[in-house]
N, C-alpha and C. Protein backbone atom coordinates (compact mmCIF):
# COMPACT_ATOMS: atom_id res chain seq x y z
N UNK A 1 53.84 109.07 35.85
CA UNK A 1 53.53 110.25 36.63
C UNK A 1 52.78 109.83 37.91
N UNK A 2 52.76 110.16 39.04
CA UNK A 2 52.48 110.39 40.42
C UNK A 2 51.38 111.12 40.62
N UNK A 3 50.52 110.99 41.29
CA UNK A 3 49.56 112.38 41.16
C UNK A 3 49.63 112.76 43.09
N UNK A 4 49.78 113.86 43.01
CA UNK A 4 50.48 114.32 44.59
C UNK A 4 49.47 115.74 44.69
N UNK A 5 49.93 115.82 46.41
CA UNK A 5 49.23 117.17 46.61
C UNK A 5 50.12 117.69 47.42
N UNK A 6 50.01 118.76 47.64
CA UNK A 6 50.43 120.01 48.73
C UNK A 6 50.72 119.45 49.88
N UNK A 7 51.14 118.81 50.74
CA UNK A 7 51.32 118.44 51.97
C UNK A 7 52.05 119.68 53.15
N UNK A 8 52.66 120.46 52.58
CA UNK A 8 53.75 122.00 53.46
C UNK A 8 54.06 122.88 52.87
N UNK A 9 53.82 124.23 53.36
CA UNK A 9 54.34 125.13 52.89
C UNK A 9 55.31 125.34 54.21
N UNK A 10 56.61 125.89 53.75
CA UNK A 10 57.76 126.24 54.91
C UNK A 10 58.52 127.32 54.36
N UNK A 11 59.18 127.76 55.68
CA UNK A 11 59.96 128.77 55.53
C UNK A 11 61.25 127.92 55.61
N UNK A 12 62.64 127.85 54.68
CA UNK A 12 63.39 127.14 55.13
C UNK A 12 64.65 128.41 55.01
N UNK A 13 65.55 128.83 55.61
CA UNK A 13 66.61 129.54 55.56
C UNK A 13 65.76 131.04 54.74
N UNK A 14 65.34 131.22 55.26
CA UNK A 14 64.87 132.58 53.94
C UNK A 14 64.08 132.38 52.96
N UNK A 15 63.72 131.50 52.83
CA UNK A 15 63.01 130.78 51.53
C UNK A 15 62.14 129.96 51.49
N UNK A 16 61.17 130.23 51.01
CA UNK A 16 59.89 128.99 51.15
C UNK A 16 60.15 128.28 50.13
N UNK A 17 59.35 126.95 51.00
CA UNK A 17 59.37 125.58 50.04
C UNK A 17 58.27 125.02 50.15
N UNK A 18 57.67 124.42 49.08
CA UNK A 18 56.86 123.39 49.15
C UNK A 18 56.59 122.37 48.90
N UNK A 19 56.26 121.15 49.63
CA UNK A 19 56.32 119.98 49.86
C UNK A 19 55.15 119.19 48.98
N UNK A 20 55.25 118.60 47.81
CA UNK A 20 54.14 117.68 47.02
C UNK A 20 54.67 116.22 47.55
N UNK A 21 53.10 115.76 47.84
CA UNK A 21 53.32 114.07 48.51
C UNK A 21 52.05 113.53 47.39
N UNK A 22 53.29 112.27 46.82
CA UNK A 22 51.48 111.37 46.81
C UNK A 22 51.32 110.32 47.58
N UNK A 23 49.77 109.96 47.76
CA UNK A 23 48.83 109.50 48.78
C UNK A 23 49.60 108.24 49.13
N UNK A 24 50.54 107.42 47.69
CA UNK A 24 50.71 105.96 48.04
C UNK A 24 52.32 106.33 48.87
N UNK A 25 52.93 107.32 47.97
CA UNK A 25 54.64 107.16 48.38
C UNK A 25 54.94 108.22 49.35
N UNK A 26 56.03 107.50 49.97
CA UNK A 26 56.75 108.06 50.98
C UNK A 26 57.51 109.17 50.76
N UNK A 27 57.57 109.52 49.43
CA UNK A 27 58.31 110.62 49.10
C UNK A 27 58.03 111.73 48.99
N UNK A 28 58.55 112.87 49.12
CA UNK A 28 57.63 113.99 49.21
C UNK A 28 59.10 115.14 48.12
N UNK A 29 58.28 115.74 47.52
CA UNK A 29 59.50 116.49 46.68
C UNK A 29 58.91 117.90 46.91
N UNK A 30 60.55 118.47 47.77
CA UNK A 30 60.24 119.81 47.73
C UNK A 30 60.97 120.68 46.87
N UNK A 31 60.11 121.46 46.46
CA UNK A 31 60.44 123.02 45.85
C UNK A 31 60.64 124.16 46.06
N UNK A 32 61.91 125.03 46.18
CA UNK A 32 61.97 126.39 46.65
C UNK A 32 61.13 127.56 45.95
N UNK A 33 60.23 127.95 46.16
CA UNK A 33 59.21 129.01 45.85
C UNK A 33 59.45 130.73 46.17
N UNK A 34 59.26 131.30 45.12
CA UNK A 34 59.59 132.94 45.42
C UNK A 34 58.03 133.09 46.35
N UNK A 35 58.08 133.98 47.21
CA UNK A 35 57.89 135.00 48.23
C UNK A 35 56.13 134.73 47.61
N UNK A 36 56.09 135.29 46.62
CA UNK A 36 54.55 135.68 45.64
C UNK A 36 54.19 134.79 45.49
N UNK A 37 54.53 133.54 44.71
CA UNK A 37 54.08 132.60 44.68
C UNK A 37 53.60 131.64 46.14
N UNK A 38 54.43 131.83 47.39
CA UNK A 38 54.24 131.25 48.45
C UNK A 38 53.11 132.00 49.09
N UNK A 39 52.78 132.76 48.67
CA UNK A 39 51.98 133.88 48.79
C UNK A 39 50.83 133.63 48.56
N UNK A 40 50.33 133.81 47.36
CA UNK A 40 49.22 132.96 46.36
C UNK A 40 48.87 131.57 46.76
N UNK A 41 49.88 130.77 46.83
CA UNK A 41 49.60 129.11 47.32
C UNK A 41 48.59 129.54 48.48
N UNK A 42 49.28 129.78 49.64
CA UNK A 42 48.71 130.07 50.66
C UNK A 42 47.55 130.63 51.12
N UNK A 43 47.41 132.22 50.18
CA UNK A 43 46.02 132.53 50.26
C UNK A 43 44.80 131.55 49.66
N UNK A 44 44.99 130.79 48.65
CA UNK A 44 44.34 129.68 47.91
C UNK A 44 44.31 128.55 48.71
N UNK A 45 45.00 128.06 49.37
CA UNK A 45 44.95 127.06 50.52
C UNK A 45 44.00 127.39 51.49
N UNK A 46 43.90 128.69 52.25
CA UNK A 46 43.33 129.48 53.42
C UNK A 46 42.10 130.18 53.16
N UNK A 47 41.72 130.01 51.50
CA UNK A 47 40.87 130.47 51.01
C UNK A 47 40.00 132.01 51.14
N UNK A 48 41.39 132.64 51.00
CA UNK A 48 41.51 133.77 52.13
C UNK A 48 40.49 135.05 51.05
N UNK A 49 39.94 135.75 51.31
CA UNK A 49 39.43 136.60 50.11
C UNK A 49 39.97 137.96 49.48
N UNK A 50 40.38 138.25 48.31
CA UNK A 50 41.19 139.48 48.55
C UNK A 50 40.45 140.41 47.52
N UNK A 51 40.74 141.82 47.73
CA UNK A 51 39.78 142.64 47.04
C UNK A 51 40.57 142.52 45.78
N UNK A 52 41.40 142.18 44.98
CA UNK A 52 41.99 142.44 43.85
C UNK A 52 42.87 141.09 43.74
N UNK A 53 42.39 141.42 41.63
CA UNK A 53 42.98 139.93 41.88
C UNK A 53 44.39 139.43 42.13
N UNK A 54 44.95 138.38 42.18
CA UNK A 54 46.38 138.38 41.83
C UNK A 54 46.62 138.07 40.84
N UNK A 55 47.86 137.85 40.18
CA UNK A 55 48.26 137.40 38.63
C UNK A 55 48.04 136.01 38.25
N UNK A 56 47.69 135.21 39.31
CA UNK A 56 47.02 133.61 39.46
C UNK A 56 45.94 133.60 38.83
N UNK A 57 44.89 134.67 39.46
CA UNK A 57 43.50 134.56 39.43
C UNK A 57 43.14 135.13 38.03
N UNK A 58 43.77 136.57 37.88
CA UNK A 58 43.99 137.16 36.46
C UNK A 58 43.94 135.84 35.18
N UNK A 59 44.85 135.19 35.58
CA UNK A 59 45.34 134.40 34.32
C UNK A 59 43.99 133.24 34.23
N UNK A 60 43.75 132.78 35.69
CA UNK A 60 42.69 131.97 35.62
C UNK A 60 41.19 132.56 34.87
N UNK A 61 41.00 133.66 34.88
CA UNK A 61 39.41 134.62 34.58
C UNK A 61 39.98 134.82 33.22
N UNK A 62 41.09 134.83 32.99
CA UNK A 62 41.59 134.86 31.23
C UNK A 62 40.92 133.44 30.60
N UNK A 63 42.28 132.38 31.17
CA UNK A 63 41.63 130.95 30.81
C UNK A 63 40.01 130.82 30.65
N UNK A 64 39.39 131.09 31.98
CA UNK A 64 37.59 130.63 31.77
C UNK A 64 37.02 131.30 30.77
N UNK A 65 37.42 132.52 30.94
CA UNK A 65 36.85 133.55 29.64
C UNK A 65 36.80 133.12 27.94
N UNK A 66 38.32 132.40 28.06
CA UNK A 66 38.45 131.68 26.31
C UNK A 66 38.01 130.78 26.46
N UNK A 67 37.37 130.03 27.58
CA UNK A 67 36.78 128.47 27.42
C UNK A 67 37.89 127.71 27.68
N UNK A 68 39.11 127.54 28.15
CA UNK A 68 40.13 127.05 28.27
C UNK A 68 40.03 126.29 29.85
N UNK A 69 40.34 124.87 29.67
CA UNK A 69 40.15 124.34 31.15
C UNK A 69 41.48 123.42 31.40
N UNK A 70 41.82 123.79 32.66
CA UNK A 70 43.20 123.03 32.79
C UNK A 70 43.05 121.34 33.27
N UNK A 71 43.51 120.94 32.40
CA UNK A 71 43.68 118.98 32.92
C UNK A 71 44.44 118.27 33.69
N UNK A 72 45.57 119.08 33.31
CA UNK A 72 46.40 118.66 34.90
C UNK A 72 47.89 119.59 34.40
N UNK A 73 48.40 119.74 35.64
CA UNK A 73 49.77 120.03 35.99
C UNK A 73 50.90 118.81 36.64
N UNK A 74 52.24 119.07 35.21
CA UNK A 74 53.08 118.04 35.68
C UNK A 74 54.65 118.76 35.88
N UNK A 75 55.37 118.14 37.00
CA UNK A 75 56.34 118.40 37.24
C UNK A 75 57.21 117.53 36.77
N UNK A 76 57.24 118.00 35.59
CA UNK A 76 58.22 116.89 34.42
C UNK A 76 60.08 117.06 34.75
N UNK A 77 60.66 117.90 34.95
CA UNK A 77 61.79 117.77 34.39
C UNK A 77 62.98 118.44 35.61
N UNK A 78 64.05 117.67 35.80
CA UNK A 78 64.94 118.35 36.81
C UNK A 78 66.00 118.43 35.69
N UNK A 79 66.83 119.72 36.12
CA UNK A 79 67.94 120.06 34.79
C UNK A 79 68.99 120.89 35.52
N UNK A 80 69.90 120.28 36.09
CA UNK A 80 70.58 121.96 36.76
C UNK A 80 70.23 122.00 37.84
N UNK A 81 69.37 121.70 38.76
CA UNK A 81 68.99 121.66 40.35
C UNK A 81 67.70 122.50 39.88
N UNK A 82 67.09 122.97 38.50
CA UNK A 82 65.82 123.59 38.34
C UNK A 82 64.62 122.46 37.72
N UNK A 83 63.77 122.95 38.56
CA UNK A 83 62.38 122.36 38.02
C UNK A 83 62.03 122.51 37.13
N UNK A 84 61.50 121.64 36.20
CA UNK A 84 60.48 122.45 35.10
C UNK A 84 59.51 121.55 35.05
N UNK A 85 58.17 122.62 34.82
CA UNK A 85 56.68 122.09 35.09
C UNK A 85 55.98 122.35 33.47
N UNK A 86 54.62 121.13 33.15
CA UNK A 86 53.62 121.84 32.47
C UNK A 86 52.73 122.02 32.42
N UNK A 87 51.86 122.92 32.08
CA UNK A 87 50.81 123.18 32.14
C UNK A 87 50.05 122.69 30.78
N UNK A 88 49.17 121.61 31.07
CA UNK A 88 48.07 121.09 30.05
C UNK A 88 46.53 121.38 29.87
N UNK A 89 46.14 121.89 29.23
CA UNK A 89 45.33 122.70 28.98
C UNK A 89 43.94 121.88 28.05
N UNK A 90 42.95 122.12 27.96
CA UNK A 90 41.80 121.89 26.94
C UNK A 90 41.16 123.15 26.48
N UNK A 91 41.69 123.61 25.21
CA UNK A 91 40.76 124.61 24.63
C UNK A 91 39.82 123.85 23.67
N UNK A 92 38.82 123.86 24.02
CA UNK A 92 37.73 123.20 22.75
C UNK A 92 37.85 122.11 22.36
N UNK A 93 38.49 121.02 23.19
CA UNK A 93 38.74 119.94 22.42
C UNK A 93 40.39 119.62 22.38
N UNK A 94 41.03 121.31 22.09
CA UNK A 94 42.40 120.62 21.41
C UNK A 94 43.11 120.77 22.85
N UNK A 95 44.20 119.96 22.76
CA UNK A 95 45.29 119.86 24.19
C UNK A 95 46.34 120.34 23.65
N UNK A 96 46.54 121.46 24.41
CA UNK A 96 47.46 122.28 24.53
C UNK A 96 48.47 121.95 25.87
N UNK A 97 50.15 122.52 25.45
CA UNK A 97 50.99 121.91 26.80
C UNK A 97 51.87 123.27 26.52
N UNK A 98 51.95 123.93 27.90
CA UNK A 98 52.74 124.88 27.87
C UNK A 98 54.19 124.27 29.16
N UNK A 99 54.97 125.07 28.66
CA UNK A 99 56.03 125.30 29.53
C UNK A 99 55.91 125.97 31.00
N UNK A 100 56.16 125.94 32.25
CA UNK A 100 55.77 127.02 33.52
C UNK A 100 57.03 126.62 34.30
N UNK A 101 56.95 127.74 35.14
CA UNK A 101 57.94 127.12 36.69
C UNK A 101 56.42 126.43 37.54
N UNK A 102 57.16 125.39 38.02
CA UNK A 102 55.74 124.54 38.90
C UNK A 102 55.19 125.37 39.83
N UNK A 103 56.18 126.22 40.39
CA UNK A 103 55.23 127.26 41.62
C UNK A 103 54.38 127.79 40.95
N UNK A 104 54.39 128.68 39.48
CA UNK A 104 53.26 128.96 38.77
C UNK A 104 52.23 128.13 38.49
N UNK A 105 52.48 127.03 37.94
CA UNK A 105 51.29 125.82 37.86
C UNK A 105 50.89 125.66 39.22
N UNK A 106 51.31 125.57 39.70
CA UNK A 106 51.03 124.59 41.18
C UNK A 106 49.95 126.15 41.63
N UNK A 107 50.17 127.08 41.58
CA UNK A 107 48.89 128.45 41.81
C UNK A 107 47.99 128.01 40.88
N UNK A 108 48.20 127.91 39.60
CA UNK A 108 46.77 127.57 38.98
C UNK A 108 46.27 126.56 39.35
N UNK A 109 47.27 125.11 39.03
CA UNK A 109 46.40 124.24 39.64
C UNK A 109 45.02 124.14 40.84
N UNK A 110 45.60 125.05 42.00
CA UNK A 110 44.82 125.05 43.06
C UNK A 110 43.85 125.87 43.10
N UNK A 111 43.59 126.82 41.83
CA UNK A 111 42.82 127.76 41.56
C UNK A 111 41.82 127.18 40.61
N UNK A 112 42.04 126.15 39.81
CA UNK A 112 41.34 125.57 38.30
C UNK A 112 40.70 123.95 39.50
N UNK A 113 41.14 123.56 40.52
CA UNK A 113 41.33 122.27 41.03
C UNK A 113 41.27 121.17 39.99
N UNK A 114 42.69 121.43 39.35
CA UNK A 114 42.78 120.38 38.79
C UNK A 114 44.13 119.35 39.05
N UNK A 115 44.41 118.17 39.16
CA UNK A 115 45.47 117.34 39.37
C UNK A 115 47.03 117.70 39.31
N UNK A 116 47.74 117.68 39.90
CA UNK A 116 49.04 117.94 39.88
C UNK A 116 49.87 116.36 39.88
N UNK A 117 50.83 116.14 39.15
CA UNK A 117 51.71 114.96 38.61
C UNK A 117 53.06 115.59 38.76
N UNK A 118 53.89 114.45 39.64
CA UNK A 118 55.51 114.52 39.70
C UNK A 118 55.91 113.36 38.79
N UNK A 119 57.05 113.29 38.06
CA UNK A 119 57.23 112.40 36.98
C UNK A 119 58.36 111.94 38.01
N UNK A 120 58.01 110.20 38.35
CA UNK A 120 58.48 109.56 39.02
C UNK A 120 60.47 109.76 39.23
N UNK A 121 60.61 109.73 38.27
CA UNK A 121 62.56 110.18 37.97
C UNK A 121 62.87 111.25 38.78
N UNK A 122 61.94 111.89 38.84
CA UNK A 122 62.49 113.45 39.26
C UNK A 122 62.05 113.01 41.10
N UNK A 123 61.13 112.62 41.71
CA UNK A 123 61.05 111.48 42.90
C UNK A 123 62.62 111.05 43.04
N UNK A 124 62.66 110.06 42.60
CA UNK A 124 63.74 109.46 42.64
C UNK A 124 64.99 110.19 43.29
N UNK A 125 65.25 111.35 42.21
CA UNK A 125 66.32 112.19 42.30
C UNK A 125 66.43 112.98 43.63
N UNK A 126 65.29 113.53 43.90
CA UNK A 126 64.66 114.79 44.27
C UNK A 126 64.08 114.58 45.57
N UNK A 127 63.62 113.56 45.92
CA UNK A 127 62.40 113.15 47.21
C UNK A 127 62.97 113.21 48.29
N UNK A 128 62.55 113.36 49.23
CA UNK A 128 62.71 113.10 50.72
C UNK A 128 61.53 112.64 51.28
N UNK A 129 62.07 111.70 52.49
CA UNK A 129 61.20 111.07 53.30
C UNK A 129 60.48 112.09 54.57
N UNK A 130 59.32 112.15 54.48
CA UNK A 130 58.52 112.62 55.99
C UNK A 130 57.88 111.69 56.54
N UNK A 131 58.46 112.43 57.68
CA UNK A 131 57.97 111.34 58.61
C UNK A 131 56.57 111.72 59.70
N UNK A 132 55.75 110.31 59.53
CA UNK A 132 53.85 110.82 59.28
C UNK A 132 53.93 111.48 60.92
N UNK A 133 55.01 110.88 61.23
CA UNK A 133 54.40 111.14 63.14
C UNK A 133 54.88 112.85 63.49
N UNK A 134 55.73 112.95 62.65
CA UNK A 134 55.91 114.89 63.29
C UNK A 134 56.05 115.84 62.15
N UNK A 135 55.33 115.02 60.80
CA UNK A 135 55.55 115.56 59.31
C UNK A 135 56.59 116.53 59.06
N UNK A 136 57.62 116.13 59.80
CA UNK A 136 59.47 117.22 59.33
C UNK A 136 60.11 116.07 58.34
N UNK A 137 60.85 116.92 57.36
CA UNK A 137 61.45 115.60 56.89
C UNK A 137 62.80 114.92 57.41
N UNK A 138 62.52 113.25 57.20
CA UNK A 138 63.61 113.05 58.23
C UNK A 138 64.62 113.03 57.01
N UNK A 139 64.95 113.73 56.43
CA UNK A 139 66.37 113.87 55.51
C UNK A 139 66.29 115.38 55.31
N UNK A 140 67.30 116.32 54.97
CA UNK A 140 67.33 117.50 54.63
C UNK A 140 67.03 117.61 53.12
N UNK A 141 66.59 118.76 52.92
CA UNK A 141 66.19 118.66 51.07
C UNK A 141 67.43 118.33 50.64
N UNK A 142 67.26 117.76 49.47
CA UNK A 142 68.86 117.73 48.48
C UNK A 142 69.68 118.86 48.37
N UNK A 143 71.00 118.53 48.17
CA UNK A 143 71.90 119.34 48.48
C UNK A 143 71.23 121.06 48.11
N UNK A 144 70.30 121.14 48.17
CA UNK A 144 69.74 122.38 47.97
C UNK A 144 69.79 123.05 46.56
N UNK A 145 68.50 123.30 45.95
CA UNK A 145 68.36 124.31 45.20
C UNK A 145 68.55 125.46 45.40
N UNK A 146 69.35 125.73 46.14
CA UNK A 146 69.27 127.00 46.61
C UNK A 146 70.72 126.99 48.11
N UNK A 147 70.01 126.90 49.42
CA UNK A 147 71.15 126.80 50.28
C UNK A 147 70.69 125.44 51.07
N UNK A 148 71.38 125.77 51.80
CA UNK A 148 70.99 123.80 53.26
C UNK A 148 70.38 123.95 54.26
N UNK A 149 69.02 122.89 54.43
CA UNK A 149 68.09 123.79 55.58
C UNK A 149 68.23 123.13 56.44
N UNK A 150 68.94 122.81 57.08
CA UNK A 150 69.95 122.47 58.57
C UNK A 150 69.94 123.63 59.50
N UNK A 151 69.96 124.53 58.95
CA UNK A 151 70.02 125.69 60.31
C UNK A 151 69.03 127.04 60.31
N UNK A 152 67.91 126.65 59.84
CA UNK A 152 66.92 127.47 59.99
C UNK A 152 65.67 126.61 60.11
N UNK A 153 65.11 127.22 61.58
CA UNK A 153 63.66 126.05 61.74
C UNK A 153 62.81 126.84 61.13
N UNK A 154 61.50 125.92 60.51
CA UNK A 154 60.52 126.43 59.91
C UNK A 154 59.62 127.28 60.69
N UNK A 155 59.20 128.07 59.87
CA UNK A 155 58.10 129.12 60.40
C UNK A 155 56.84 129.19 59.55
N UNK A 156 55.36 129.58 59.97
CA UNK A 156 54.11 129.63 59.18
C UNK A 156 54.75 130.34 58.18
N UNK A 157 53.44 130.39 57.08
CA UNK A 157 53.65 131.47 55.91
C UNK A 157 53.11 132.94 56.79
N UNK A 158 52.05 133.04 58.05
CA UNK A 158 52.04 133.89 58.52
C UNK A 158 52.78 134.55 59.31
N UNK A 159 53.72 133.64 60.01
CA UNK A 159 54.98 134.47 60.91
C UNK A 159 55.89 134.92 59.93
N UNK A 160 55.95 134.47 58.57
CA UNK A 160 56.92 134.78 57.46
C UNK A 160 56.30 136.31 57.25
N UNK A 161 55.25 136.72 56.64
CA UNK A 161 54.73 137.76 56.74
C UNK A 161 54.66 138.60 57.71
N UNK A 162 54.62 138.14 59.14
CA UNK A 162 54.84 138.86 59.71
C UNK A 162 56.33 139.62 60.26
N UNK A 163 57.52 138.99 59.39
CA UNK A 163 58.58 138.91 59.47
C UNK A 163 58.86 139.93 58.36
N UNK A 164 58.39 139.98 57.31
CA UNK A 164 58.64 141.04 56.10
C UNK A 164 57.98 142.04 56.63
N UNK A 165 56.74 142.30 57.09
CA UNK A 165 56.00 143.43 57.81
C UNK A 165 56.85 144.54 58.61
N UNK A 166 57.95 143.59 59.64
CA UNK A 166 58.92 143.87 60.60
C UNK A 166 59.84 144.66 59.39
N UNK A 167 60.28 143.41 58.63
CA UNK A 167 61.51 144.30 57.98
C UNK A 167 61.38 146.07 57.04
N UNK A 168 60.20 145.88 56.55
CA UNK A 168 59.75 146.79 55.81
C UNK A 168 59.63 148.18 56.29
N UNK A 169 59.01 148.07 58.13
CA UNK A 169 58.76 149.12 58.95
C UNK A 169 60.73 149.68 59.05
N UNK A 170 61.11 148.58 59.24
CA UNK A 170 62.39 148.88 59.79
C UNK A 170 63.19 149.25 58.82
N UNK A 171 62.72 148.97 57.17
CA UNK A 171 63.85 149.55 56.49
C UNK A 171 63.09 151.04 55.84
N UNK A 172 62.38 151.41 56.53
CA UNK A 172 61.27 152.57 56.70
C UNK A 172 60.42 152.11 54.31
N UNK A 173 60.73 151.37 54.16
CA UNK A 173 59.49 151.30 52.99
C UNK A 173 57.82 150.79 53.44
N UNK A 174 57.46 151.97 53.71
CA UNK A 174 55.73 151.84 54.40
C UNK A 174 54.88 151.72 53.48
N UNK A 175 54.81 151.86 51.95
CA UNK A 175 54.06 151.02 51.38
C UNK A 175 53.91 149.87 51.38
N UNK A 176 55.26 148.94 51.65
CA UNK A 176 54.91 147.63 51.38
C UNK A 176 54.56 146.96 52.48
N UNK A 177 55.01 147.77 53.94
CA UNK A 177 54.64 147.78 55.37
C UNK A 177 52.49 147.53 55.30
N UNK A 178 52.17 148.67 54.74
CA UNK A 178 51.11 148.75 54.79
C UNK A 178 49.97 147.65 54.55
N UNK A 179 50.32 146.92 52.76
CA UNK A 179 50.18 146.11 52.30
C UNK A 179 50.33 145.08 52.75
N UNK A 180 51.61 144.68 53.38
CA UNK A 180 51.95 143.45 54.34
C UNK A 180 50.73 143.46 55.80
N UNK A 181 50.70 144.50 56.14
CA UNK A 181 49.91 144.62 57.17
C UNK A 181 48.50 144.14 57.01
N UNK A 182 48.00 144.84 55.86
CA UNK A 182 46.35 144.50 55.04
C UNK A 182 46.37 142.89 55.28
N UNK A 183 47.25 142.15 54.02
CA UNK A 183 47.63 141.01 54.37
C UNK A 183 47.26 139.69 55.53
N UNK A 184 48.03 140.94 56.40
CA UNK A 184 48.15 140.11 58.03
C UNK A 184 46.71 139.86 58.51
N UNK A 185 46.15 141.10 58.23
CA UNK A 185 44.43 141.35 58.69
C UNK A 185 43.88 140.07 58.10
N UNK A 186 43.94 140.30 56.63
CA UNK A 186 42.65 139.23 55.85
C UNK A 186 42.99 137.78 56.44
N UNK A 187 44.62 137.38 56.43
CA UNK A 187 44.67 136.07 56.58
C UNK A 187 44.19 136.02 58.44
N UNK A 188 44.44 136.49 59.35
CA UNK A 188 43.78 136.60 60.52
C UNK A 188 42.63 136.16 60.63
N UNK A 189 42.14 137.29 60.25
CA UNK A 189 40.69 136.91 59.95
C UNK A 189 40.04 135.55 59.16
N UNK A 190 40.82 134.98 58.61
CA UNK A 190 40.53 133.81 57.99
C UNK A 190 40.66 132.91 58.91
N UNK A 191 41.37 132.89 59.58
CA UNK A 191 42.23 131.37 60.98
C UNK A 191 41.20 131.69 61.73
């Protein structure tokens, strides 16, 4: 196992991804992430404050509450072009290993600060090179989990938001307009 961190969050074609590097290798393995989860990363990165919790933080005030402390998060397994992550746990002594999608771990992780691990094979398979001088990668992700990010340049997680904000007004749903907007404020205010 590898022990890596967060190096990018991106918008790639519609879809965020995020980029785990470790400190020694050149490789960096990205992951396509739903919307919420890119969401969560981000506010936890930006250390942004929000009046309510999210389902990250929820689960985390669960964990502390039973005495439960996380030891590390590993990104064990490629199967199908899907990730699979686990979550290792210490309740009292005993080690516990659950099953997760890594975007879920990878929120706790950064919430518990505890270690995140790529299992070298899945590197192998999976990695792309960045390059230190303009941190883009100089290879396109693998044939994509999803689609090919050749023709969409990256954008912040905040112009992304501010991009759903747009769509929301425009597809007239103003609750989620609203919310997106709140959003826009707190992380603002954070930069």
């Amino acid at each position: 196992m590898i022990p890596v961190e967060i190096v990018n969050v991106a918008l790639l074609n519609k879809r965020f991804v995020i980029f785990l590097k470790g400190a020694t290798d050149k490789r960096a393995l990205p992951i396509f992430i739903d919307d919420q989860q890119a969401q969560s990363i981000v506010i936890q990165i930006n250390k942004v404050d929000i009046p309510r919790p999210l389902t990250h933080d929820l689960f985390k005030s669960v964990l502390d509450s039973l005495g439960c402390e996380m030891v590390r998060v590993e990104v064990s397994d490629l199967i199908d072009d899907t990730f699979y992550a686990r979550l290792v746990l210490d309740f009292k002594g005993k080690i516990l290993d659950f099953d997760a999608r890594p975007s879920d771990a990878i929120c706790l992780a950064l919430r518990f600060g505890a270690p995140m691990y790529v299992d070298e094979k899945i590197l192998d398979k999976a990695g792309i090179i960045i390059s230190e001088e303009t941190g883009e990668p100089q290879q396109q992700p693998p044939a994509e989990r999803e689609e090919t990010a050749s023709a969409a340049p990256e954008i912040s997680p905040l112009d992304a938001l501010k991009q759903k904000l747009d769509a929301a007004v425009e597809e007239e749903r103003y609750e989620d307009a609203a919310k997106l907007r709140d959003e826009l404020k707190k992380l603002t205010r954070s930069n």
